[in-house]
N, C-alpha and C. Protein backbone atom coordinates (compact mmCIF):
# COMPACT_ATOMS: atom_id res chain seq x y z
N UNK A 1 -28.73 -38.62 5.94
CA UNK A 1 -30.08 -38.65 6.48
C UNK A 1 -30.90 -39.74 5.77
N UNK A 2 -30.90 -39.62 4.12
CA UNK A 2 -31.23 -40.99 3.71
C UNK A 2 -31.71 -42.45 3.87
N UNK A 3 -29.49 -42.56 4.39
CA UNK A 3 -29.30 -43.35 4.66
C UNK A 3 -29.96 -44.33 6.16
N UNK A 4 -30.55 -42.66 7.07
CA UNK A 4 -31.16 -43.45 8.55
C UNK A 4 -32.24 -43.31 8.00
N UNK A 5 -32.84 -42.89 7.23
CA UNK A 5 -34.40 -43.32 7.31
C UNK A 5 -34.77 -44.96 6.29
N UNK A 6 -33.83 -44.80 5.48
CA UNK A 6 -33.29 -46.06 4.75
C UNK A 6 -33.74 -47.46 5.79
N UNK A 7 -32.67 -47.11 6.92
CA UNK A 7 -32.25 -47.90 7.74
C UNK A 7 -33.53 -48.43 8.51
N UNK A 8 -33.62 -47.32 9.29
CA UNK A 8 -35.25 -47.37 9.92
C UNK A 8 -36.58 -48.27 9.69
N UNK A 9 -36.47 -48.10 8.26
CA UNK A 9 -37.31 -48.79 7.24
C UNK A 9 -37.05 -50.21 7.56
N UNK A 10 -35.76 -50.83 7.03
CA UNK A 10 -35.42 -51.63 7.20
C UNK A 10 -35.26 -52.83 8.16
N UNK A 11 -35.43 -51.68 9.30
CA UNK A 11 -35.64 -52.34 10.65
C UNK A 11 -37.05 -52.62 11.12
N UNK A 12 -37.80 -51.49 10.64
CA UNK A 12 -39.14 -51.96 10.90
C UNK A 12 -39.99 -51.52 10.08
N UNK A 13 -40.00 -51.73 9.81
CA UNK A 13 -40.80 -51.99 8.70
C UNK A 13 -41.81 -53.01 9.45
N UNK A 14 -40.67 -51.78 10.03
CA UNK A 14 -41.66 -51.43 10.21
C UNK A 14 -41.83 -52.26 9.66
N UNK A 15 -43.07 -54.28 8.54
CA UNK A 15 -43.16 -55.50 8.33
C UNK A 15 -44.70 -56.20 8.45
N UNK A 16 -46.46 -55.69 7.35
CA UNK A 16 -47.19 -56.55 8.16
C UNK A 16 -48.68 -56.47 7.99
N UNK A 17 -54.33 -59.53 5.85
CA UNK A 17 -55.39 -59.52 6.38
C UNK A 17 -56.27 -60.98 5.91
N UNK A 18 -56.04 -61.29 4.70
CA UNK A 18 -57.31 -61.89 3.95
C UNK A 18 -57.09 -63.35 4.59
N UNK A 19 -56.13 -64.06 4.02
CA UNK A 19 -55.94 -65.20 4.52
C UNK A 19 -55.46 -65.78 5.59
N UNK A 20 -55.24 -64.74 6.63
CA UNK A 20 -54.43 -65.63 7.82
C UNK A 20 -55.35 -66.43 9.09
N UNK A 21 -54.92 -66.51 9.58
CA UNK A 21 -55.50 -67.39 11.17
C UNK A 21 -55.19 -66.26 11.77
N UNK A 22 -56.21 -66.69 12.80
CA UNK A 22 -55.80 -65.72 13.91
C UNK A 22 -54.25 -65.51 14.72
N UNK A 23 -54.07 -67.30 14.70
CA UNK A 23 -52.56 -67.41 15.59
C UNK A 23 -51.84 -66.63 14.35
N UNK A 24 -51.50 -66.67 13.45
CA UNK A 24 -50.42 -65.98 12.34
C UNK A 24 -50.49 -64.63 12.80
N UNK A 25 -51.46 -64.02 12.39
CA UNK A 25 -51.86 -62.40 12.86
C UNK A 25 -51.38 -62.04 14.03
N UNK A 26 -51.38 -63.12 15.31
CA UNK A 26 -50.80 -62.42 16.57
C UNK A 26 -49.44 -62.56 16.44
N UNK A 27 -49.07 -64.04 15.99
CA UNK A 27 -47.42 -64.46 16.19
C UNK A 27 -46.71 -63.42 15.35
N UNK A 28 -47.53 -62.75 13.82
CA UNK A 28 -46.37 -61.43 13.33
C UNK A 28 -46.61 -60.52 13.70
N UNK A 29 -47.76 -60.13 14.16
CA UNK A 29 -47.97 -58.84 15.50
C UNK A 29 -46.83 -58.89 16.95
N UNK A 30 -46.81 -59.92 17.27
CA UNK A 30 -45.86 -60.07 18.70
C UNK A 30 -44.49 -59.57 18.23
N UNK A 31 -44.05 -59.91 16.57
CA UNK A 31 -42.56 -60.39 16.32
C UNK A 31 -42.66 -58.47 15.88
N UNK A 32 -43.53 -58.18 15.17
CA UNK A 32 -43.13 -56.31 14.73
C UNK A 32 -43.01 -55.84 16.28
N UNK A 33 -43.81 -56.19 16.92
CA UNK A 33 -43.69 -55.04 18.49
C UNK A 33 -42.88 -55.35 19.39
N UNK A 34 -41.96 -56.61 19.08
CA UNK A 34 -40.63 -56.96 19.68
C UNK A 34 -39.54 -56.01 19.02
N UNK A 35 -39.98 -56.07 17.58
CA UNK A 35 -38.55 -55.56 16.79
C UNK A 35 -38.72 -53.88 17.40
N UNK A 36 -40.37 -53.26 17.43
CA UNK A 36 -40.55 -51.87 17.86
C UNK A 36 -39.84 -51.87 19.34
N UNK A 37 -39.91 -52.35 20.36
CA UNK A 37 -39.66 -52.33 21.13
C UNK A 37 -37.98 -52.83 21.43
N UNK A 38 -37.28 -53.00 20.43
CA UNK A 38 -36.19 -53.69 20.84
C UNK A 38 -34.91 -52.10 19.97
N UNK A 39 -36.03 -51.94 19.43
CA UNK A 39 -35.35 -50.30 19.07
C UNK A 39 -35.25 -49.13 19.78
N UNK A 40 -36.36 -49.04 20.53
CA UNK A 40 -36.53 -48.47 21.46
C UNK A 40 -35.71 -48.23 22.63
N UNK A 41 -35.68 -49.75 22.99
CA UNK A 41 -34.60 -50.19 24.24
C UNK A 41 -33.08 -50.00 23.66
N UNK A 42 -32.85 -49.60 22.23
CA UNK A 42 -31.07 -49.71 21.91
C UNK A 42 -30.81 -51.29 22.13
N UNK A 43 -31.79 -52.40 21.98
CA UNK A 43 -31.54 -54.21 22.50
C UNK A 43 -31.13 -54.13 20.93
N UNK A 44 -29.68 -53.99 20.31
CA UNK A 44 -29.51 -54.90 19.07
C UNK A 44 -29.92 -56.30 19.11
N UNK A 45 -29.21 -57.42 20.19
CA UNK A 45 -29.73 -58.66 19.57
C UNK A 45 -31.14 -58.98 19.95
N UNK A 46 -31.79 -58.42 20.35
CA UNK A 46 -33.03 -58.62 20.38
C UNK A 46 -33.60 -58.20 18.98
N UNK A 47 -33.44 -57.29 18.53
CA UNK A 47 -33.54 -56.52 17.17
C UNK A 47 -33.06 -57.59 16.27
N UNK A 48 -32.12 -58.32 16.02
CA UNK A 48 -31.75 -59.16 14.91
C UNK A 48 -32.32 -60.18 15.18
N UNK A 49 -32.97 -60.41 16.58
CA UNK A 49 -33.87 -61.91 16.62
C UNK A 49 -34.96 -61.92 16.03
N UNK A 50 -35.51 -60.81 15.12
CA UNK A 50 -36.94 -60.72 14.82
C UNK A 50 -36.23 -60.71 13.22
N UNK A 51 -35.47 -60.52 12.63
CA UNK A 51 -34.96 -60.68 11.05
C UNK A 51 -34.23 -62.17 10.82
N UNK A 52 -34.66 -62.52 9.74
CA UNK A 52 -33.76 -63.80 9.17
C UNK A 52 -32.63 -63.17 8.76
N UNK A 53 -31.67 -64.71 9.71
CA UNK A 53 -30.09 -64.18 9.12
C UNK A 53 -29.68 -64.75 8.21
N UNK A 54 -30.53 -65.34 6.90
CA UNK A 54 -30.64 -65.48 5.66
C UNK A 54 -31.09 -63.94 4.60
N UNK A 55 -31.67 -63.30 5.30
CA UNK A 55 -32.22 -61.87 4.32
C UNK A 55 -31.14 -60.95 4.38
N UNK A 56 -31.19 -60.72 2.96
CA UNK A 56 -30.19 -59.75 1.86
C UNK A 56 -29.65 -58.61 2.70
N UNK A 57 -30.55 -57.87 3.50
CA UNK A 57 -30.60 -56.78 4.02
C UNK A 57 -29.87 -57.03 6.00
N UNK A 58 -29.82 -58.09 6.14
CA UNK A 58 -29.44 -58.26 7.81
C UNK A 58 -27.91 -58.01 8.03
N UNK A 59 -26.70 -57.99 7.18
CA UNK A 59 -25.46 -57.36 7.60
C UNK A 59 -25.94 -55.85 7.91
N UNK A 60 -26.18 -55.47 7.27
CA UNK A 60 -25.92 -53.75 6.71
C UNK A 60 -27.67 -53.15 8.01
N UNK A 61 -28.71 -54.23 8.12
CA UNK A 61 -29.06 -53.69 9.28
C UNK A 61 -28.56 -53.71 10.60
N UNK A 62 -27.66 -54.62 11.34
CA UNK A 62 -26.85 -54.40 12.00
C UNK A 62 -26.13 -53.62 12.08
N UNK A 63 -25.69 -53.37 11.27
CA UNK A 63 -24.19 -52.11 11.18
C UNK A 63 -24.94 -51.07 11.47
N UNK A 64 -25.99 -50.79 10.47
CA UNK A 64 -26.55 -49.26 10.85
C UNK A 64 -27.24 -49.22 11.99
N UNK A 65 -27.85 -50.28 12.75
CA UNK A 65 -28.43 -50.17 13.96
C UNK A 65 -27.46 -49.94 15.21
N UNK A 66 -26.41 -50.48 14.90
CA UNK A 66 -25.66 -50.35 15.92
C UNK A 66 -24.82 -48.87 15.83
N UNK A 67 -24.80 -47.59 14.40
CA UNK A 67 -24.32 -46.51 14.23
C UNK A 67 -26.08 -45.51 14.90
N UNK A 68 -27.09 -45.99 14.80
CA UNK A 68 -28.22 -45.35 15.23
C UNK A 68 -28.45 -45.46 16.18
N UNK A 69 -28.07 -46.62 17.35
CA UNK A 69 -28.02 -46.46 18.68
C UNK A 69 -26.87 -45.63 19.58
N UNK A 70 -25.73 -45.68 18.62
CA UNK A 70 -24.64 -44.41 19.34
C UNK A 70 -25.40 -42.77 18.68
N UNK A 71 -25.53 -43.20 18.27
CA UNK A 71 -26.11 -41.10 17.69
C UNK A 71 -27.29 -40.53 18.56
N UNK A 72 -28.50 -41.27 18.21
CA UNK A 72 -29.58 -41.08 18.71
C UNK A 72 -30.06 -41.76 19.80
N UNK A 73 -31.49 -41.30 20.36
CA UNK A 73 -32.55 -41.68 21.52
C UNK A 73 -33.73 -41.73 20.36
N UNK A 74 -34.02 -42.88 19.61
CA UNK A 74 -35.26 -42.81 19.06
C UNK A 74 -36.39 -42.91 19.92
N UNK A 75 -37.63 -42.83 19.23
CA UNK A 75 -39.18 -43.63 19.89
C UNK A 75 -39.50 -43.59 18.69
N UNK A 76 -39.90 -45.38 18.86
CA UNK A 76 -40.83 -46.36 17.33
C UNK A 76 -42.12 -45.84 18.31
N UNK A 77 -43.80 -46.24 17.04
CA UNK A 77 -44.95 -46.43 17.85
C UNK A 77 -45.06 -47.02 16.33
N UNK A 78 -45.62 -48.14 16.51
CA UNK A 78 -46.85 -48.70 15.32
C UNK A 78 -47.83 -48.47 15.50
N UNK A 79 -48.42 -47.77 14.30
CA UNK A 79 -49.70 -47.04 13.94
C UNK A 79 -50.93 -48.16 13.22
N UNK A 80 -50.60 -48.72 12.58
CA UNK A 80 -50.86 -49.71 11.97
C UNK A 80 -50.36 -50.38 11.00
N UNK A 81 -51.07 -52.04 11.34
CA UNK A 81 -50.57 -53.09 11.55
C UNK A 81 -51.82 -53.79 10.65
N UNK A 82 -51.11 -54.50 9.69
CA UNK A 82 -52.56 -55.39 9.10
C UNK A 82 -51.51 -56.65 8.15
N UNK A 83 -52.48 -57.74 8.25
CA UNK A 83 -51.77 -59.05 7.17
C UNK A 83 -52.59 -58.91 6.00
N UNK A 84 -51.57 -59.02 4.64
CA UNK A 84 -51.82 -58.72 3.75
C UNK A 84 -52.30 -60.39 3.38
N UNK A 85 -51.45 -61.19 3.79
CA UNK A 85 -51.82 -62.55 3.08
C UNK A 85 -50.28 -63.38 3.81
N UNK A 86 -51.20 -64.65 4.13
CA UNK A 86 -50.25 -65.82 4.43
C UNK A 86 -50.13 -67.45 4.00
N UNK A 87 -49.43 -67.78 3.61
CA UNK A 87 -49.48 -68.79 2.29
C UNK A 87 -48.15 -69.63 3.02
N UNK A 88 -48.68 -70.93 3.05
CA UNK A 88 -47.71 -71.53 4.13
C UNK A 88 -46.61 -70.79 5.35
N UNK A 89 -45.19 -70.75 4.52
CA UNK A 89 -44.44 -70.23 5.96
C UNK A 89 -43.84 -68.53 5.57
N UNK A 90 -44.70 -67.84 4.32
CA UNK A 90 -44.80 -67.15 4.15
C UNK A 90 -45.93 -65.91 4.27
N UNK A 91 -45.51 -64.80 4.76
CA UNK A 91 -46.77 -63.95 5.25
C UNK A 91 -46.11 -62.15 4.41
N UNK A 92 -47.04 -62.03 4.04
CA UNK A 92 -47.12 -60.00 3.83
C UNK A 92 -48.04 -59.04 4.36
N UNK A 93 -47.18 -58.16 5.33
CA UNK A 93 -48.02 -57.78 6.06
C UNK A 93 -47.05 -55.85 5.68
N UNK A 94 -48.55 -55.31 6.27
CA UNK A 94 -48.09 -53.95 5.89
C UNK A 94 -48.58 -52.87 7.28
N UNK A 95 -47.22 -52.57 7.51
CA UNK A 95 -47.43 -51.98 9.32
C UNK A 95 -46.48 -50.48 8.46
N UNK A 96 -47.32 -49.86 9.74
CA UNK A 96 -47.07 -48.16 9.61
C UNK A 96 -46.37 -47.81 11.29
N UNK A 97 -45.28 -46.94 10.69
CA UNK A 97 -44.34 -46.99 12.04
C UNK A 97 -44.32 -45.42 12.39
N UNK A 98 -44.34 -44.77 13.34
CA UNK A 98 -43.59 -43.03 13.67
C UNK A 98 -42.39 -42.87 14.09
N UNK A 99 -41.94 -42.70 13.84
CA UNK A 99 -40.40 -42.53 14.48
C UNK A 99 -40.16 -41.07 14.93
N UNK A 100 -39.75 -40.69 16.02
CA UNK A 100 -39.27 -39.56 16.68
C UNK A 100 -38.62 -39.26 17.27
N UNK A 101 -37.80 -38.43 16.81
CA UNK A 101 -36.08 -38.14 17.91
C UNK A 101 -36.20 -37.32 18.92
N UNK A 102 -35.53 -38.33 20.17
CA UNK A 102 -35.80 -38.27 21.59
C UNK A 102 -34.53 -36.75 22.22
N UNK A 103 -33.22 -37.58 21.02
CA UNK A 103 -32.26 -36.90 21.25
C UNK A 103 -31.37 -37.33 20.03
N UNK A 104 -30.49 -36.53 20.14
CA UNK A 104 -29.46 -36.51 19.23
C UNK A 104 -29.29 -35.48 17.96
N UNK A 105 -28.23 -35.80 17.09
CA UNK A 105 -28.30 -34.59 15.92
C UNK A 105 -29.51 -34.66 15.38
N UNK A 106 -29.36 -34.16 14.32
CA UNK A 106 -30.68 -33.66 13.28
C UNK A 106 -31.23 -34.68 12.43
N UNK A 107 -32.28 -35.09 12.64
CA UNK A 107 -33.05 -36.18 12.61
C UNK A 107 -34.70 -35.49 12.29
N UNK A 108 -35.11 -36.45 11.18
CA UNK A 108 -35.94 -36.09 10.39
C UNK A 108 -37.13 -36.81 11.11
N UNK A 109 -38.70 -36.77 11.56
CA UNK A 109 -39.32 -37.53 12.48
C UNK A 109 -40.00 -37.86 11.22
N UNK A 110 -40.50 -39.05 11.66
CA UNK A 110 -41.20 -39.85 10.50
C UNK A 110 -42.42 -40.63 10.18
N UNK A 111 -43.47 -40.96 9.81
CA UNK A 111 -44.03 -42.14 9.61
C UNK A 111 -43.95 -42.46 8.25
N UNK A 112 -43.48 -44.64 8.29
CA UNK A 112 -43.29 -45.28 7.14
C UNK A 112 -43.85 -46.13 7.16
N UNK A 113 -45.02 -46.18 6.39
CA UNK A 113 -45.87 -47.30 5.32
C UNK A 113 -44.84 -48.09 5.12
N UNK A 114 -44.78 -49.35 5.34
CA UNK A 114 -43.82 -50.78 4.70
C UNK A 114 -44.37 -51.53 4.38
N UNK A 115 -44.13 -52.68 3.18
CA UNK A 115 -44.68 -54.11 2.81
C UNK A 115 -43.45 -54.59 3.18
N UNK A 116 -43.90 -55.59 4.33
CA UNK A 116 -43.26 -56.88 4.33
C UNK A 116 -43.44 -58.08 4.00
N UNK A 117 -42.41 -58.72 3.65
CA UNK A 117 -42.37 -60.32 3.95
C UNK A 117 -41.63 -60.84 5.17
N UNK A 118 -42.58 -62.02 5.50
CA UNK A 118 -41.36 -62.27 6.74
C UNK A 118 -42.04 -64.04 6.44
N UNK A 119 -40.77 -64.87 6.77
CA UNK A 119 -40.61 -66.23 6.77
C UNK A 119 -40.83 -66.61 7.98
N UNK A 120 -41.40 -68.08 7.80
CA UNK A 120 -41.59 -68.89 9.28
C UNK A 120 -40.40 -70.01 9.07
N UNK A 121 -39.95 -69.63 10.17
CA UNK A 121 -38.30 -70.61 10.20
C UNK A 121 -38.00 -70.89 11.56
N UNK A 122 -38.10 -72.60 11.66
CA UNK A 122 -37.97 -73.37 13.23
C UNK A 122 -40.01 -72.19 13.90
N UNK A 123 -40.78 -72.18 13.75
CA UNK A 123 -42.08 -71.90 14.38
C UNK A 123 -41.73 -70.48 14.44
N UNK A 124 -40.79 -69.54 13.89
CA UNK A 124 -40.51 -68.20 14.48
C UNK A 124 -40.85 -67.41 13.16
N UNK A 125 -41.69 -66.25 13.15
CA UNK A 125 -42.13 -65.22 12.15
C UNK A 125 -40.52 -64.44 12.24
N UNK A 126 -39.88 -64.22 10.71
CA UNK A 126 -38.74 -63.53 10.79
C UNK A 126 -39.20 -62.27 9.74
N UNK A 127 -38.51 -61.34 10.04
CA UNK A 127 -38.54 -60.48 8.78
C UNK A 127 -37.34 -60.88 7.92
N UNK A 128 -37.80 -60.69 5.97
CA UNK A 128 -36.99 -61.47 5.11
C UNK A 128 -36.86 -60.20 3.96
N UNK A 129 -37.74 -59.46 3.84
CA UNK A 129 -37.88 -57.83 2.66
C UNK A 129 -38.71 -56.99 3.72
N UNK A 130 -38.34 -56.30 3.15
CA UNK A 130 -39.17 -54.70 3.26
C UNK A 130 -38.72 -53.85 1.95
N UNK A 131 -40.14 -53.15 1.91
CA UNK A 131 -39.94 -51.69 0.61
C UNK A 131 -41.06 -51.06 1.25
N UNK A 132 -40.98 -49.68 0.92
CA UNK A 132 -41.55 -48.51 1.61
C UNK A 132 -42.43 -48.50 0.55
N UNK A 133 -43.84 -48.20 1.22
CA UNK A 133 -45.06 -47.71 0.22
C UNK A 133 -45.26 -46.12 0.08
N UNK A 134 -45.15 -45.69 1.72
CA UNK A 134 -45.19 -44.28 2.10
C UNK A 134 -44.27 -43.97 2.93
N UNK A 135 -43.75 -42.40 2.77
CA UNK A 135 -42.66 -41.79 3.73
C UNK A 135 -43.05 -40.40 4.07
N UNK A 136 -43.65 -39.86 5.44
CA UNK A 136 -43.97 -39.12 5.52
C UNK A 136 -42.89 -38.02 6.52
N UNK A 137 -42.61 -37.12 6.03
CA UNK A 137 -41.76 -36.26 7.54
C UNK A 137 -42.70 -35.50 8.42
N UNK A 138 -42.68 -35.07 9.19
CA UNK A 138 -43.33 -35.04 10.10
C UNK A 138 -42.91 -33.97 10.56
């Protein structure tokens, strides 16, 4: 169980105020509610198009995304969404996710507080870290 809320995290983080532009704020707003929405849909490569396939964490989110789309029927919702700070092609932003099982085994429902980083690579906001601030069960 951990290990999927681990995962979850990882995926979205959930990923996401002071210094940005407006365009930054929407372009990593568009890229979290692609990744929310690409979980939703069970779209793995849509899901790995929103992570750099340079970050530590992108084998092992694949693998588990693709063991969380055979088990379960999730639903993501982002709760909130704010930029922490963006400094050239780097941004930290801190988004709050719910997660709730639609179907499948026993599954813990959730909302997770995340700090992200996510890189700008070729004009595209990627996710690059995540760590959990808050984990709530629900």
């Amino acid at each position: 169980m951990k290990k999927i809320i681990l995962a979850l995290v990882l995926l979205t983080g959930s990923f996401f105020l002071n210094s940005c532009g407006s365009s930054d704020e929407g372009d990593l707003k568009a890229v979290c509610e692609k990744q929310v929405e690409a979980m939703n849909n069970e779209d793995l490569d849509g899901l790995m198009e929103t992570i750099d396939p340079d970050a530590r964490f992108y084998d092992v989110t694949k693998a588990m995304s693709e063991q969380i789309f055979k088990l379960y029927d999730l639903e993501q919702e982002i709760n909130d969404f704010k930029v922490i700070e963006v400094k050239d092609n780097t941004a930290k932003i801190e988004m709050t996710i719910t997660t709730i099982k639609k179907a499948g085994p026993d599954f813990e429902n959730n909302r997770i507080t995340s700090i992200n980083t996510m890189n700008k690579k070729d004009g595209k906001w990627l996710f690059s870290e995540t760590s959990v601030k808050e984990l709530k069960k629900l």
